[in-house]
Protein backbone atom coordinates (compact mmCIF):
# COMPACT_ATOMS: atom_id res chain seq x y z
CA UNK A 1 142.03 18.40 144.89
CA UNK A 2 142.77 18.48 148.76
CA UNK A 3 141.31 15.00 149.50
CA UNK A 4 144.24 13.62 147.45
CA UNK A 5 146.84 15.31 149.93
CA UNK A 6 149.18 12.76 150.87
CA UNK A 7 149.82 11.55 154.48
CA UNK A 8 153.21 12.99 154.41
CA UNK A 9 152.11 16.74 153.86
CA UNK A 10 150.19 16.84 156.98
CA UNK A 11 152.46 14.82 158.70
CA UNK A 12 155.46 17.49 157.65
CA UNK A 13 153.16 20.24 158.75
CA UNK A 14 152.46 18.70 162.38
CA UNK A 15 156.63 18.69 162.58
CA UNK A 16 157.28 22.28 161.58
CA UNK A 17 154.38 23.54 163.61
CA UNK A 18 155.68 22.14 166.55
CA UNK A 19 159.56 22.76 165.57
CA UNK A 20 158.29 26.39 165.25
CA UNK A 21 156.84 26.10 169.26
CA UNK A 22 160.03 24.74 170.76
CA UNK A 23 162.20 26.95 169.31
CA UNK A 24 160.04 29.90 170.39
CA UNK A 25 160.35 28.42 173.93
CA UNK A 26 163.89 27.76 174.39
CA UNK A 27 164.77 31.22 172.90
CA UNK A 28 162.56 32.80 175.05
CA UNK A 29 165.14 33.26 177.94
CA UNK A 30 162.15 31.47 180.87
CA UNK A 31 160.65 28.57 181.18
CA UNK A 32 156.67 28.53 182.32
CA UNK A 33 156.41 27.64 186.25
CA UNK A 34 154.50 24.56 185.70
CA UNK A 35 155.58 20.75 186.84
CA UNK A 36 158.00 19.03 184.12
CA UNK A 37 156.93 16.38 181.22
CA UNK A 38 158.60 13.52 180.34
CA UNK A 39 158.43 14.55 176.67
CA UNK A 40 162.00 14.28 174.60
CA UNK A 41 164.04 17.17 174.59
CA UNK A 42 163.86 19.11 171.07
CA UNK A 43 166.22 19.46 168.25
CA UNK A 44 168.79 22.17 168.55
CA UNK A 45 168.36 24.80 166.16
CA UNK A 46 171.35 25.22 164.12
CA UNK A 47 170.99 28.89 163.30
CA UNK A 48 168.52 32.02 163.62
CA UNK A 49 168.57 31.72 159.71
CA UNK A 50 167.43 28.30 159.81
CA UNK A 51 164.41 28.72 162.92
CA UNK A 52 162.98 32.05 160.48
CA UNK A 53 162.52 30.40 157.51
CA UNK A 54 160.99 27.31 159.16
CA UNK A 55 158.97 29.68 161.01
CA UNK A 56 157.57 31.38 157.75
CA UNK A 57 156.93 27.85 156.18
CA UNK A 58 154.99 26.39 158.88
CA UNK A 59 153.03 30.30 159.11
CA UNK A 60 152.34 30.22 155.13
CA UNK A 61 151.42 26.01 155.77
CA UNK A 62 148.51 27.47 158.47
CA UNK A 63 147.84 30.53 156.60
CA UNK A 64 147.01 28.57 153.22
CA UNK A 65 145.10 25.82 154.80
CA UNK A 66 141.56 27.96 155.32
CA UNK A 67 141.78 28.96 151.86
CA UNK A 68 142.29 25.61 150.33
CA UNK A 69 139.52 24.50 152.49
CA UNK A 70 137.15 25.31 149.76
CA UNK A 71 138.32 23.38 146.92
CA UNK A 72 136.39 20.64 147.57
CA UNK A 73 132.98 22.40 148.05
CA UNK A 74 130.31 22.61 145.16
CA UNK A 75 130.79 18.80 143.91
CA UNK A 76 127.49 17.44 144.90
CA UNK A 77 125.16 18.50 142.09
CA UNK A 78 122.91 15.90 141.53
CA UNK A 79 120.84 15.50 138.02
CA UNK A 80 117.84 17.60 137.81
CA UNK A 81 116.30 16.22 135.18
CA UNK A 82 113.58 18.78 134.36
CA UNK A 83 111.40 18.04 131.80
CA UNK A 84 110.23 21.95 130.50
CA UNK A 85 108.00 22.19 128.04
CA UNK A 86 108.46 25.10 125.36
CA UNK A 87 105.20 26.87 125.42
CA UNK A 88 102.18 26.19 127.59
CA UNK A 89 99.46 24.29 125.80
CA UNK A 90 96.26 26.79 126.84
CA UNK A 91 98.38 29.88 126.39
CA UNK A 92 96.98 31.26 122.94
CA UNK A 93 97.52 32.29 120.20
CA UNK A 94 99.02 35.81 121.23
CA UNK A 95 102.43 36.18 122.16
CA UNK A 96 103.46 34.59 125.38
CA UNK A 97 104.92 38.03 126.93
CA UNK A 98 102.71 40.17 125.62
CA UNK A 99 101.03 41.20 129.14
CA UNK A 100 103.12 39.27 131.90
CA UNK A 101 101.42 40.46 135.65
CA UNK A 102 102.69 43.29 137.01
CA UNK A 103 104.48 43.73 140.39
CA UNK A 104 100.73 45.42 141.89
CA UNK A 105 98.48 42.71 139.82
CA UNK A 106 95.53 43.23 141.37
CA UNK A 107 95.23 47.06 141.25
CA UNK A 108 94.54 45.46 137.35
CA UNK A 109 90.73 44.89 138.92
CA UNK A 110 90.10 48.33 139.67
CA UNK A 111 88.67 48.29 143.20
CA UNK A 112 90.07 50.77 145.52
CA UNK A 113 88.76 48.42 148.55
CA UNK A 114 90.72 45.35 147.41
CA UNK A 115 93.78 47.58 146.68
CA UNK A 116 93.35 49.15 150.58
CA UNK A 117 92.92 45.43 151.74
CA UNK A 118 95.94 43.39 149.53
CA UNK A 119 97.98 46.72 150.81
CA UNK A 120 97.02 46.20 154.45
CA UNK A 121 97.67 42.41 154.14
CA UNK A 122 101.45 42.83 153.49
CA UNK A 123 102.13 44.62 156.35
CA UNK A 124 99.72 43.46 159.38
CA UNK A 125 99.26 39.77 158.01
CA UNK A 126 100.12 37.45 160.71
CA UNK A 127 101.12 34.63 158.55
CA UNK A 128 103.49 36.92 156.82
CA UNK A 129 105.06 38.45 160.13
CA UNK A 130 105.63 34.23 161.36
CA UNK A 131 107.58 33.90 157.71
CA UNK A 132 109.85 36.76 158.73
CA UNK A 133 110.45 35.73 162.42
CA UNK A 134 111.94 32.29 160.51
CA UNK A 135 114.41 34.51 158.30
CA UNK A 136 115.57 35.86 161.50
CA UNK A 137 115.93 32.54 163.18
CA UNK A 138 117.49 31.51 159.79
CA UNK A 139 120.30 34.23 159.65
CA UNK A 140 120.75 33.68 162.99
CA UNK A 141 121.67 30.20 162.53
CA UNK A 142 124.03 31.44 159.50
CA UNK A 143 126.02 33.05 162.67
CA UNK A 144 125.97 29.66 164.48
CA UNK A 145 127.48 27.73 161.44
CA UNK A 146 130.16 30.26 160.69
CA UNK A 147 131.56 30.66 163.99
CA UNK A 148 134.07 27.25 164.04
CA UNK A 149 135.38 29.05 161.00
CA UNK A 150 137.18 31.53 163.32
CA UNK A 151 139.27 31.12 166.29
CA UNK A 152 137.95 31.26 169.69
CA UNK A 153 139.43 33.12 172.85
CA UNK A 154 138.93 32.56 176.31
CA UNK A 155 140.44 34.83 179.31
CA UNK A 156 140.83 33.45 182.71
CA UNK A 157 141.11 34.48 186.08
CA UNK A 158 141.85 32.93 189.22
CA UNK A 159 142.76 33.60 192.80
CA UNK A 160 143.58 30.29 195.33
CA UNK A 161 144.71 29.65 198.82
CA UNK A 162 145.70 26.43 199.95
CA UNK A 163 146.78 25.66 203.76
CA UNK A 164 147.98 21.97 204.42
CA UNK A 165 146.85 20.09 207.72
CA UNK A 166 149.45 20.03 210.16
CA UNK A 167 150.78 16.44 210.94
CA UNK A 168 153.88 14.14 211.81
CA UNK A 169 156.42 12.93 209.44
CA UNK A 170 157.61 9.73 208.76
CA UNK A 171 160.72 10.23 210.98
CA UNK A 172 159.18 11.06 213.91
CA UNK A 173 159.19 15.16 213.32
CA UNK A 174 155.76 17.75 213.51
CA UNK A 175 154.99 19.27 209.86
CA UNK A 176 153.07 22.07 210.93
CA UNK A 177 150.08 23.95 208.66
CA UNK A 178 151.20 26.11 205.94
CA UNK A 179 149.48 28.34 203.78
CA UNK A 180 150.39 29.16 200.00
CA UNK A 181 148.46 31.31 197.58
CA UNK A 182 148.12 31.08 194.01
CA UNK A 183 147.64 33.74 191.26
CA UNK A 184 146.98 33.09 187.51
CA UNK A 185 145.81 35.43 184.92
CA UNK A 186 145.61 33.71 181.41
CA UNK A 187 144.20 34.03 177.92
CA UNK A 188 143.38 31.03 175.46
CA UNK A 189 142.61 30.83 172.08
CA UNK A 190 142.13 27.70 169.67
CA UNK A 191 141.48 27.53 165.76
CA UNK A 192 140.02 24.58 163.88
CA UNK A 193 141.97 24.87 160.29
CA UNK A 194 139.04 23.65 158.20
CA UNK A 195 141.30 21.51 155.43
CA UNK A 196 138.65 19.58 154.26
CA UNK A 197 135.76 22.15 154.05
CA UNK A 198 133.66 20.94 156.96
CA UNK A 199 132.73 24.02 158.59
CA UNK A 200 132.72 26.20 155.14
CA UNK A 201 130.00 24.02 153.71
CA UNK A 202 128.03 23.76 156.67
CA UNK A 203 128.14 27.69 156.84
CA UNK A 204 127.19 27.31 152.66
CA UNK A 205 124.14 25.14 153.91
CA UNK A 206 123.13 27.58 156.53
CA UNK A 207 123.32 30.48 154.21
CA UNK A 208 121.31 28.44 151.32
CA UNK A 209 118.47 27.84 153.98
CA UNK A 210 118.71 31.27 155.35
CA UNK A 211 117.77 31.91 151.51
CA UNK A 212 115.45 29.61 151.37
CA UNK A 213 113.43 31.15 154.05
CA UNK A 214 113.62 34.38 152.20
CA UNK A 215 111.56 32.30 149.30
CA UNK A 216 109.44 30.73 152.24
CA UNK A 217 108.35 34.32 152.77
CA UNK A 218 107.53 35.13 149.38
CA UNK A 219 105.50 32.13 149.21
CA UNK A 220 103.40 33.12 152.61
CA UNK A 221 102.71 36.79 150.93
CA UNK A 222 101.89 36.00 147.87
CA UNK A 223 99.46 33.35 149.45
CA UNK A 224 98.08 35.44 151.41
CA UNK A 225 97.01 38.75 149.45
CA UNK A 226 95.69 36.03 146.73
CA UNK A 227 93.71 34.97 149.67
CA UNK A 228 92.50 38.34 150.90
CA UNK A 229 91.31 38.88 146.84
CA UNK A 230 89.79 35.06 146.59
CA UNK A 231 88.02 35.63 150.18
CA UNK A 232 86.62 39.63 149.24
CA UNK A 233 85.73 37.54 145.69
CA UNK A 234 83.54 35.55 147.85
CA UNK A 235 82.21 38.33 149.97
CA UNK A 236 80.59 40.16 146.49
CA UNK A 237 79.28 36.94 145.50
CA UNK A 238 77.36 36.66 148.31
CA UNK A 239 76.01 40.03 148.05
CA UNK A 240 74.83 39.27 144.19
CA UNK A 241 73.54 36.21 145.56
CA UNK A 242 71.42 37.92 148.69
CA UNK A 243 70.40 40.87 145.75
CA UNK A 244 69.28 37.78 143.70
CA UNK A 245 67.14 35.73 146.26
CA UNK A 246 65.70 39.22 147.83
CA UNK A 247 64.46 40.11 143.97
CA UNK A 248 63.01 36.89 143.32
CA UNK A 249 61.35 36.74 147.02
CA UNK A 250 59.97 39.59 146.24
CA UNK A 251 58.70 38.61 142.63
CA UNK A 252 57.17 35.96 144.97
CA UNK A 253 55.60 37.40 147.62
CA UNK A 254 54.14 40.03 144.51
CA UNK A 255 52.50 37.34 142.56
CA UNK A 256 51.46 35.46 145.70
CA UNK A 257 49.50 38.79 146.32
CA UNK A 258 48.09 38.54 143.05
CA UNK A 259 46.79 34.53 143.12
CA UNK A 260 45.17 35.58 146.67
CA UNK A 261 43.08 38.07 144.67
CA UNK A 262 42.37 36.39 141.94
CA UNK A 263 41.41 33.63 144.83
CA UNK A 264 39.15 35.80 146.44
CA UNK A 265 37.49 36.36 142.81
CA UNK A 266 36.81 32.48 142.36
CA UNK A 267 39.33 32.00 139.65
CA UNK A 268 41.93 30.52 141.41
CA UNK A 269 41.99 27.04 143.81
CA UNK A 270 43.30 27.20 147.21
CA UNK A 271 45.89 24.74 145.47
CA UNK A 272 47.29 27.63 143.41
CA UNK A 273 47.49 29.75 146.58
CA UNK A 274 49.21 27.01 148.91
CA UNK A 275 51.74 26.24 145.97
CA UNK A 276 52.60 29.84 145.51
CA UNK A 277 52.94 30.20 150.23
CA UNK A 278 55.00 27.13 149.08
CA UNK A 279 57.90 29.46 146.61
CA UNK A 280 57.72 32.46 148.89
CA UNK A 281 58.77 30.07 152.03
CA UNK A 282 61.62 28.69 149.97
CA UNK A 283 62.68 31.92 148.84
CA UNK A 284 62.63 32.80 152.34
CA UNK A 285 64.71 30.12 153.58
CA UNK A 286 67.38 30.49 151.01
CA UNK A 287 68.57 33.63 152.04
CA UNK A 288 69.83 32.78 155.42
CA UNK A 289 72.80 30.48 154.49
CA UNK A 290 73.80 33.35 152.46
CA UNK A 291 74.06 35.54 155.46
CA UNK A 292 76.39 33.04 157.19
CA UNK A 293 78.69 32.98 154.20
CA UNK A 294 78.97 36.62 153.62
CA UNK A 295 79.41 37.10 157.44
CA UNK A 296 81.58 34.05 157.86
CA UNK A 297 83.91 35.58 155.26
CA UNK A 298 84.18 38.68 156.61
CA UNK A 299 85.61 37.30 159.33
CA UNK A 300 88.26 35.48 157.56
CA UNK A 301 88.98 38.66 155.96
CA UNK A 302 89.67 41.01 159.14
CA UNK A 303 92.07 37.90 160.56
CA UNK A 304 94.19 38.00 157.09
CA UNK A 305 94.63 41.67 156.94
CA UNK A 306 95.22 41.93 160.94
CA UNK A 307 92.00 42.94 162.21
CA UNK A 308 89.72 42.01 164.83
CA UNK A 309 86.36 40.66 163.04
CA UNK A 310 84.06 42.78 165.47
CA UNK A 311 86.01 46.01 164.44
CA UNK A 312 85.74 45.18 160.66
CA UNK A 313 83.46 46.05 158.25
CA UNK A 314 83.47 45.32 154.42
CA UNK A 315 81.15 47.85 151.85
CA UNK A 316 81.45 45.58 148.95
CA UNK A 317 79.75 45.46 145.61
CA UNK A 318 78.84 43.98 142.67
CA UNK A 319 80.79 40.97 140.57
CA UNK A 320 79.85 43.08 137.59
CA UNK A 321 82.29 46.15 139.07
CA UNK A 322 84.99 44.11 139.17
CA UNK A 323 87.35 44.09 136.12
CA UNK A 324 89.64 41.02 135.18
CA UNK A 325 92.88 42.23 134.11
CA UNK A 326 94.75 40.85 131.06
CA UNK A 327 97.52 38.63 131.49
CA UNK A 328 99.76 35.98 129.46
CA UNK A 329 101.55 33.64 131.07
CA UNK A 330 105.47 33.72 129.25
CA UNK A 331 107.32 30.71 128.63
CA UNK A 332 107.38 27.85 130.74
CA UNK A 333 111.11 28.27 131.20
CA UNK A 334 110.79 31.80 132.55
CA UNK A 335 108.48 30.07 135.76
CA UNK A 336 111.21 28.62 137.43
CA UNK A 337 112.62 32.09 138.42
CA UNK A 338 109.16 33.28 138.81
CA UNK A 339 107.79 31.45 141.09
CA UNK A 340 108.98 32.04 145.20
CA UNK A 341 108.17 27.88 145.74
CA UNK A 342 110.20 26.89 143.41
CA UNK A 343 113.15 29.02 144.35
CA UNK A 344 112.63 27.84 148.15
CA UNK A 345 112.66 24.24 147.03
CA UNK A 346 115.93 25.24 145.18
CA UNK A 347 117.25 26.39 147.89
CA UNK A 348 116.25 23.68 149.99
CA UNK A 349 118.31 21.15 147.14
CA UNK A 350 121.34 23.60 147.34
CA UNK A 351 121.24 23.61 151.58
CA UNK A 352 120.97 19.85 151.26
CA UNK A 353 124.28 19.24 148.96
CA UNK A 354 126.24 21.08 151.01
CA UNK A 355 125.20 19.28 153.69
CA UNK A 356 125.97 16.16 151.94
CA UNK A 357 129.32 17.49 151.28
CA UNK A 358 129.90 18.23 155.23
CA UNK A 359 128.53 14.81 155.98
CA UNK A 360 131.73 13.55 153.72
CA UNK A 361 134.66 15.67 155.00
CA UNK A 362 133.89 14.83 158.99
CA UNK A 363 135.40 11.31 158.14
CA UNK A 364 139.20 13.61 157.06
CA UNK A 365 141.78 14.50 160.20
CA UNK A 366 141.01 17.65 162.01
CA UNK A 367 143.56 20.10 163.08
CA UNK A 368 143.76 21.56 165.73
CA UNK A 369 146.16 25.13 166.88
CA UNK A 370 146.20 26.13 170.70
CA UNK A 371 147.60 29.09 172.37
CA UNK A 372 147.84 29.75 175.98
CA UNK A 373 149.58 32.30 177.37
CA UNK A 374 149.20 34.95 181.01
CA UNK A 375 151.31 35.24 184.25
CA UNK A 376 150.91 33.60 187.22
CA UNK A 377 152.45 34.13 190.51
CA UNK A 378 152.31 33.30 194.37
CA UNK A 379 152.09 36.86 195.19
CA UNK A 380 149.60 39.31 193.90
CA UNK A 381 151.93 41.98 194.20
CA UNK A 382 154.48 40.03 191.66
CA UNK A 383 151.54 38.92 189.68
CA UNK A 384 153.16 41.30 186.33
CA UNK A 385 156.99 40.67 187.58
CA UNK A 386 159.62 38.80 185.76
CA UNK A 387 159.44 35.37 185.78
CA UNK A 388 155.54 35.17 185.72
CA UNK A 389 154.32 35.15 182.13
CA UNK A 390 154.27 31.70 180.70
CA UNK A 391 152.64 30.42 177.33
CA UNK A 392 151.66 26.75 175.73
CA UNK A 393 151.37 26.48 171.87
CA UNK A 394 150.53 23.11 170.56
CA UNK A 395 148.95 21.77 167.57
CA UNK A 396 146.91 18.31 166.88
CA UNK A 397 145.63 15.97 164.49
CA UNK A 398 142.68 13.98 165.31
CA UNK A 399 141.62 11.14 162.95
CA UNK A 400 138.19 9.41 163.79
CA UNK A 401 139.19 5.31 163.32
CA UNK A 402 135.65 4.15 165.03
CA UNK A 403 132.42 5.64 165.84
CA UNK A 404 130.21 2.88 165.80
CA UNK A 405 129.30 3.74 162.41
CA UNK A 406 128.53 7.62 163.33
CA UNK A 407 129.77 9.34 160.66
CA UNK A 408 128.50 6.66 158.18
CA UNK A 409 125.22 7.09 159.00
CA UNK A 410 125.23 10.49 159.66
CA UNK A 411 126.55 10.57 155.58
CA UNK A 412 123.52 8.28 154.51
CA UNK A 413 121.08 11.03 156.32
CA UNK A 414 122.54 13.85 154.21
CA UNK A 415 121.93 11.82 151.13
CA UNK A 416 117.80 10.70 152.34
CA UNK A 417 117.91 14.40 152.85
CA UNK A 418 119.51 15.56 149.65
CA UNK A 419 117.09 12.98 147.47
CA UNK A 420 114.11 14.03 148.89
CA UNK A 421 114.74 17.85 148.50
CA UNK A 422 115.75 16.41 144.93
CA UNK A 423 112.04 15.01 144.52
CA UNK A 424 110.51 18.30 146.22
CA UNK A 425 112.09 20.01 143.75
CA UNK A 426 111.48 18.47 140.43
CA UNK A 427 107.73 18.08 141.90
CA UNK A 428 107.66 21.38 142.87
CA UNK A 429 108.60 22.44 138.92
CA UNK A 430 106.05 20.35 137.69
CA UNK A 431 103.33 21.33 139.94
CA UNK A 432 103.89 25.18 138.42
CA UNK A 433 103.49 23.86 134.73
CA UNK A 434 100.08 21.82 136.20
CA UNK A 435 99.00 25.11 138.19
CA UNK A 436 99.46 27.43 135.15
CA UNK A 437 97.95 25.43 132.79
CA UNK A 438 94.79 24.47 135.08
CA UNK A 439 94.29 28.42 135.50
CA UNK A 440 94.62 29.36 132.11
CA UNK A 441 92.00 26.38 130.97
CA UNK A 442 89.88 27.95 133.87
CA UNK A 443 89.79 31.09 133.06
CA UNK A 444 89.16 30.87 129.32
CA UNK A 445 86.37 28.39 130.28
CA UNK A 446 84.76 30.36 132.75
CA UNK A 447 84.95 33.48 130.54
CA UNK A 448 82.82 31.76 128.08
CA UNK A 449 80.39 30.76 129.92
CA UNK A 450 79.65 33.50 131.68
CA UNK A 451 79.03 35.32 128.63
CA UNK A 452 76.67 32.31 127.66
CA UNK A 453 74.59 32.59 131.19
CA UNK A 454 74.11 36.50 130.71
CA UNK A 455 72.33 35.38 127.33
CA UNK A 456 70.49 32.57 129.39
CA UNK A 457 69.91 34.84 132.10
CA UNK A 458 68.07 37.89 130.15
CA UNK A 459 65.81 34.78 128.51
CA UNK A 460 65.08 33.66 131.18
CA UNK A 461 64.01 37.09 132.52
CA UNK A 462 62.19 38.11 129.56
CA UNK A 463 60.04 34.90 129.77
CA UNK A 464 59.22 35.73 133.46
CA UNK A 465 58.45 39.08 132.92
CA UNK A 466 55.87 38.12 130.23
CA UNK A 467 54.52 35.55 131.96
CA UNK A 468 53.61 37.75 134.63
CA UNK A 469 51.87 39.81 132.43
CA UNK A 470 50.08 37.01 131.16
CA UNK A 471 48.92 35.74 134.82
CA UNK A 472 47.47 39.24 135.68
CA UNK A 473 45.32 39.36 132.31
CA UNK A 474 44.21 35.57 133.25
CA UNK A 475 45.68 34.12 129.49
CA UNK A 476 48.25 31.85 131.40
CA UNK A 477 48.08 29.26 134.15
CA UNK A 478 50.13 29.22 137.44
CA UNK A 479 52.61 26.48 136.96
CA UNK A 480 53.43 28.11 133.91
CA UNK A 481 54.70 31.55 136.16
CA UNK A 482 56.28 29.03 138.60
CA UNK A 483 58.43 27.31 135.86
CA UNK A 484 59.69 30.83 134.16
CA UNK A 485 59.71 31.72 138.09
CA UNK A 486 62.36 28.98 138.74
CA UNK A 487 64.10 28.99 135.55
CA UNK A 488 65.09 32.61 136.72
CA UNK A 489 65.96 31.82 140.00
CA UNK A 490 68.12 29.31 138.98
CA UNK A 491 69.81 30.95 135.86
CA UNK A 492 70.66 33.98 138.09
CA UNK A 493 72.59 31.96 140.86
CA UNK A 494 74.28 30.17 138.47
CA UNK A 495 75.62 33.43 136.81
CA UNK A 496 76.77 34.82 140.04
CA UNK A 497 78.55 32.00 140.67
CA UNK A 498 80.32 31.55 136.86
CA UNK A 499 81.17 35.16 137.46
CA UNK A 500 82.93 34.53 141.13
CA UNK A 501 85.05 31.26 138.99
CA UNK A 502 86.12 33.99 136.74
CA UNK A 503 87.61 35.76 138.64
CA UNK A 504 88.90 32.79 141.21
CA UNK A 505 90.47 31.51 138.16
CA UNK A 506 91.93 35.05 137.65
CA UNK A 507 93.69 35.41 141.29
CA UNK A 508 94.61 31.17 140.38
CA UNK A 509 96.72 32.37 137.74
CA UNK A 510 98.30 35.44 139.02
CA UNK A 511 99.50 32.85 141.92
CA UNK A 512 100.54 30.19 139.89
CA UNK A 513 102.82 32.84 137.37
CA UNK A 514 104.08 34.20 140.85
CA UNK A 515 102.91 37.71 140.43
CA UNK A 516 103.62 39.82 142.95
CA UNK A 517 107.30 39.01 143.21
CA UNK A 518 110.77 39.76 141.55
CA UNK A 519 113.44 36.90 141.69
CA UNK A 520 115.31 40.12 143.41
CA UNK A 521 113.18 39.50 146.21
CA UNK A 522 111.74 42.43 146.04
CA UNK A 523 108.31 42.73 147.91
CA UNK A 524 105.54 44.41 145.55
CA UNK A 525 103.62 47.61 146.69
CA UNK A 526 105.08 47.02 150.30
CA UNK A 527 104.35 50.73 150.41
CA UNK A 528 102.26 53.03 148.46
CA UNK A 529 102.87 54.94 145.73
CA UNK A 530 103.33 57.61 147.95
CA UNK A 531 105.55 56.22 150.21
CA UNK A 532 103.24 56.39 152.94
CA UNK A 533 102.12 53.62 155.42
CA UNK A 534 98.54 52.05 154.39
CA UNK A 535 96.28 52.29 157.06
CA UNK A 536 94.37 49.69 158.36
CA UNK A 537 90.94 49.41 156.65
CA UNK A 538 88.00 50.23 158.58
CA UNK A 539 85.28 50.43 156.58
């Protein structure tokens, strides 16, 4: 629309404008004390009729040109070329939005110390307090682009005293010294009209990324309370898995007892008894590397909800207390407003075109409107007299011919920029689809076997406790206990671990559906229910 302006419009605008400025000068009865140009004399104004109405057309000319500024903004769009699938290919049989997660997800696995933690992470999370420190910086920046959009003023004041050597003249006479003083109080403004949308859509870009760091902070929470519940996740499994090897050293150590006696009786080999020394050591030796990664993620655990690891402490549980809530995941379609990375890398595209579009309108003329005006004097005293106020009004056009190919490159950057926000983007879609499906497959996977390794487990149990029975009444050799002994063993650490998948696959999904946020931005449970500040969780 604008860029097809022709040459003649502007060029009719530069001659009114400065029509407009003589005109206001030779009417206004003085002339500013200031050393003469060699410029040509203005145009006599025929009438006062004539000088008002090209006064208003040359105001109306400046007053329109910000507004039409933004016709040309919002044309770079580029193709997203999404492929979205209709439904998700593990999501069920049951209706897609049947149970979608809830703004509070997790209190869905009913443990009050993982709802005091994912509470206390929101708030005193470090990562989270860097992401809002950026959306300061960000809006900040939004101030930067959007000042050339308004004009600029500049007061001045000065005070001078000059004294001239004294000498001799040319025809044989003394100058003598003199001394002259110099008084000037001024105020300048400029204004940039932005014709071709140059500063608008570099204020657009700044406001899309201030946006986008609104996203980048959605992102950051919701990956970190998922965190705080994967990492406390962890924690319990370790404590099933100390509870396991403590039981079974202790099933060791019992029947270790009982081959000693039996030993002592002549009806066992030293063999037996060195085999069984043998189980209880290993038993032993397991449980330390469990200590390191229940204390180890402890640790990681203060540092996420804000806490020093010495001042922390964690009761945790059992797996088996921990409850997985239901959830569907809703159409594939409904993600791309769901999910805080997506709408960052959206955001990202959108800062990006506008750039593109800046990039573009730096190679149009730029206008330019100047205003000086103040007094100035060689007295102080006559500083606000007659005579002393003078003003300048001019207006420019400045058309870039040759940069060294500045603003062509400058272009091709926007548009490296632009395409690979473009990529980021369309990845970023398709790594949701990947992320949801992956949990769902998980979850479902890990549900059933878990219910397969209880069976396996209470077998295996079973055939340990009877073979026990059988060792003590003599009707069963050793390595028959050590196999049921070690079948046990192994079928109980491999349910505690099935059990932590679960419910890793469980936080997986609530992150990849983007629960936890509103594409209102609107934080969940940044508060209690109450309304009252969480404390920070001490025990």
């Amino acid at each position: 629309m604008i860029g097809k302006v022709p040459e003649l419009t502007l060029r009719n605008l530069g001659i009114e404008v400065v029509t407009l400025l003589q005109a206001a000068m030779a009417r206004s009865g003085s002339e500013p004390q200031r050393e003469p140009t060699r410029t040509a004399a203005p145009k006599p104004i025929s009438s006062p009729g004539r000088f008002e109405s090209r006064a208003r057309i040359a105001i109306s000319a400046l007053l329109l040109a910000p507004a039409l500024s933004g016709c040309i903004l919002g044309t770079e769009r580029p193709d997203l070329n999404l492929e979205i699938p209709a439904a998700y290919r593990e999501g069920g049989r049951s209706a897609p939005d049947a149970h979608l997660p809830a703004l509070d997800w997790w209190r869905g696995f009913r443990s009050s110390e993982l709802i005091t933690l994912m509470d206390a992470a929101q708030i005193y999370n470090l990562d989270v307090a860097v992401a809002i420190a950026q959306i300061v910086q960000a809006d900040a920046q939004v101030g930067v682009a959007g000042a050339p959009l308004l004009p600029s003023a500049t007061g001045t004041a000065t005070a001078e005293q000059l004294r001239t050597a004294a000498g001799s003249a040319v025809s044989g006479g003394t100058v003598f010294s003199r001394t002259s003083s110099q008084y000037n109080l001024g105020l300048t403004a400029s204004y940039m009209i932005d014709f071709w949308g140059k500063n608008r859509a570099t204020l657009y870009s700044a406001e899309e990324s201030a946006t986008a760091a609104r996203y980048n902070r959605e992102v950051v929470t919701l990956t970190a309370i998922v965190t705080v519940a994967n990492t406390y996740f962890q924690i319990l499994a370790a404590q099933d898995e100390l509870r396991v090897a403590r039981r079974n050293l202790a099933a060791a150590e019992r029947i270790l007892v009982l081959i000693k006696q039996q030993y002592a009786g002549g009806t066992a080999s030293q063999l037996e008894v060195s085999q069984q020394e043998a189980l209880v050591s290993t038993e032993r030796a397991a449980i330390p590397p469990l200590e390191v990664t229940l204390r180890q993620n402890i640790a990681a655990l203060a540092v996420l909800v804000g806490r020093a690891p010495a001042n922390f402490i964690v009761n945790g549980g059992r797996l088996t207390q921990i409850a997985v809530p239901r959830v569907t995941p809703g159409m594939p379609s409904e993600l791309l407003y769901q999910r805080p990375d997506i709408r960052q890398a959206e955001g990202l595209l959108a800062a990006s075109n506008f750039s593109v579009e800046a990039a573009r309108a730096a190679f149009f003329p730029q206008i330019q409107l100047t205003a000086q005006t103040g007094v100035q004097s060689a007295a102080l005293a006559s500083l606000f007299g007659p005579g002393a106020w003078f003003y300048t009004l001019s207006a420019g056009l400045t058309q870039p011919l040759f940069d060294g190919f500045l603003l062509e490159s400058q272009l091709k950057q926007a548009k490296g920029v632009q395409l690979q926000n473009l990529q980021a983007y369309r990845k970023a879609v398709l790594s949701a689809f990947a992320d949801v499906e992956k949990a769902l497959v998980a979850l479902t996977q890990f549900t059933l076997q878990e219910r397969l390794q209880t069976e396996a487990v209470a077998s295996s149990r079973k055939a340990f406790e009877v073979s026990e029975t059988q060792l003590r009444a003599g009707t069963v050799n050793l390595i028959t206990v050590l196999q049921t002994q070690q079948t046990l063993l192994t079928a109980e650490n491999t349910l505690a671990q099935v059990r932590l998948n679960k419910l890793l696959a469980a936080g997986s999904l609530f992150q990849a559906l983007g629960g936890g946020w509103t594409p209102t931005g609107e934080l969940s449970s940044l508060q209690p229910q109450d309304g009252t500040t969480p404390p920070r969780p001490t025990n």
